[in-house]
Protein backbone atom coordinates (compact mmCIF):
# COMPACT_ATOMS: atom_id res chain seq x y z
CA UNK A 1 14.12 -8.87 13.44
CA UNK A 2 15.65 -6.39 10.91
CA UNK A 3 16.15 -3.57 13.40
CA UNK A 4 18.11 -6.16 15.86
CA UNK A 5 19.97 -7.92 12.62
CA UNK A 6 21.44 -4.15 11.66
CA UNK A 7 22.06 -3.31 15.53
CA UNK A 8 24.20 -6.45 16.23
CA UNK A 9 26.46 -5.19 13.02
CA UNK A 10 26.36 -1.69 14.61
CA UNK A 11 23.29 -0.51 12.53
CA UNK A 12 21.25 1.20 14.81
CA UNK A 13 17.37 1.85 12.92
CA UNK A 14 14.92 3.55 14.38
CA UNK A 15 11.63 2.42 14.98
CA UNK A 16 8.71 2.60 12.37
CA UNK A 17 8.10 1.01 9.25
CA UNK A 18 8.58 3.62 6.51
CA UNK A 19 12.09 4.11 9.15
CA UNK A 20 12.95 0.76 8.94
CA UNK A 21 12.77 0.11 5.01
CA UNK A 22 14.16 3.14 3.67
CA UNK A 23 16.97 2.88 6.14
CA UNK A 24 17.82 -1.24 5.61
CA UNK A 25 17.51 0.31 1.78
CA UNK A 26 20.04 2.35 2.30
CA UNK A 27 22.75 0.49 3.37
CA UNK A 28 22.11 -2.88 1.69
CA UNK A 29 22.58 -0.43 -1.45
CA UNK A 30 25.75 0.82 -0.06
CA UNK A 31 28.72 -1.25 -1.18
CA UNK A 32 31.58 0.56 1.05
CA UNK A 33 29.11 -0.72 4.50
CA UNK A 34 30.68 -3.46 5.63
CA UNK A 35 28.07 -6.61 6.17
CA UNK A 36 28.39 -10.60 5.58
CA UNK A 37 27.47 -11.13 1.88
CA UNK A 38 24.61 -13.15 3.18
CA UNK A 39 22.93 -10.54 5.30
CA UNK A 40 22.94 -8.49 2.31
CA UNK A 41 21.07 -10.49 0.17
CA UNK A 42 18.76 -11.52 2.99
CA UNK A 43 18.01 -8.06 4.01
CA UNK A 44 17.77 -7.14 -0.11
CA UNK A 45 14.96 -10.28 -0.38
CA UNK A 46 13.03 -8.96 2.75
CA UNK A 47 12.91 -5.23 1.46
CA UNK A 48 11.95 -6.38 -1.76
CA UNK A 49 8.78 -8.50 -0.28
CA UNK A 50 7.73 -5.54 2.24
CA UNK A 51 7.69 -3.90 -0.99
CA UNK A 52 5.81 -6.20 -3.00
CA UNK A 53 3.37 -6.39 -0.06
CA UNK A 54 2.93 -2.90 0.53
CA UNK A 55 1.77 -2.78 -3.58
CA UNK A 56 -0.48 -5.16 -2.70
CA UNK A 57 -2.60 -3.64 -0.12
CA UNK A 58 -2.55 -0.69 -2.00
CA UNK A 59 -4.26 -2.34 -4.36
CA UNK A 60 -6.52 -4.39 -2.29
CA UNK A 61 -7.82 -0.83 -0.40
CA UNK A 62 -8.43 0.95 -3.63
CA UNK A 63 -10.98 -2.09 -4.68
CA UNK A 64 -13.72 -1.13 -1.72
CA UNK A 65 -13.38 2.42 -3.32
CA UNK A 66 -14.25 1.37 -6.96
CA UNK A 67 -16.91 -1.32 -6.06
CA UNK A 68 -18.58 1.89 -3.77
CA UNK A 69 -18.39 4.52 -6.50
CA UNK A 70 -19.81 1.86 -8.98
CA UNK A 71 -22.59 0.57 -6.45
CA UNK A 72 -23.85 4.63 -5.75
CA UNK A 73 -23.84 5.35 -9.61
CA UNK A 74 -25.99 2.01 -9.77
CA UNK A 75 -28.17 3.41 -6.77
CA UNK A 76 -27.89 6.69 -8.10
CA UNK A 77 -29.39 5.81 -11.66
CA UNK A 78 -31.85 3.65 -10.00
CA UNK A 79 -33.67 6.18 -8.06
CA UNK A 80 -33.64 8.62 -10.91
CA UNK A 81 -35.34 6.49 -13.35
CA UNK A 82 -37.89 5.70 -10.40
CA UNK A 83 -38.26 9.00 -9.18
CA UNK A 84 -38.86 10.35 -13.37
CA UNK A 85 -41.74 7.76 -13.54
CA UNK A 86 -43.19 9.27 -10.54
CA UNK A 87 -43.39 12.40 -12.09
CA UNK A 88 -46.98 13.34 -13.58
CA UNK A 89 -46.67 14.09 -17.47
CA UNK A 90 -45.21 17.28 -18.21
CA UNK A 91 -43.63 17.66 -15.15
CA UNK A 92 -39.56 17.71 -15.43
CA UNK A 93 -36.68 17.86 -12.76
């Protein structure tokens, strides 16, 4: 929808997403590129919430990495203090 937006005001943007955003970026931020006022500030509000979206998953894929590293410390202590009262007195590891 962007892409086609840009293209039909002579904007051609090549494909990809990283592409897409820094480009639209670019020349909503550019006040001698002539476009409608309204395009503008609809193209500004969709950058802003691929943005905001983006931050989000960022987030949401670093939580499986901090529940993991907190579940194999758990694990981790568990099977030492198992394994340690295994051990025959006067034995160490």
């Amino acid at each position: 929808m962007v892409r086609g937006l840009l293209r039909e005001h002579g904007f051609p943007v090549p494909v990809g997403g990283r592409t897409v955003v820094t480009r639209v970026s670019t020349i909503v931020a550019d006040a001698t590129v002539a476009l409608p006022d309204l395009l503008r500030l609809t193209l500004s509000l969709v950058i802003e919430e691929i943005r905001a979206l983006e931050a989000r998953v960022a987030e949401i894929d670093q939580r499986p990495t901090h529940f993991a590293v907190k579940i194999a410390a758990a694990f981790q202590a568990r099977y030492v203090r198992v394994n340690r009262s295994v051990l025959p007195s006067g034995s160490s590891t």
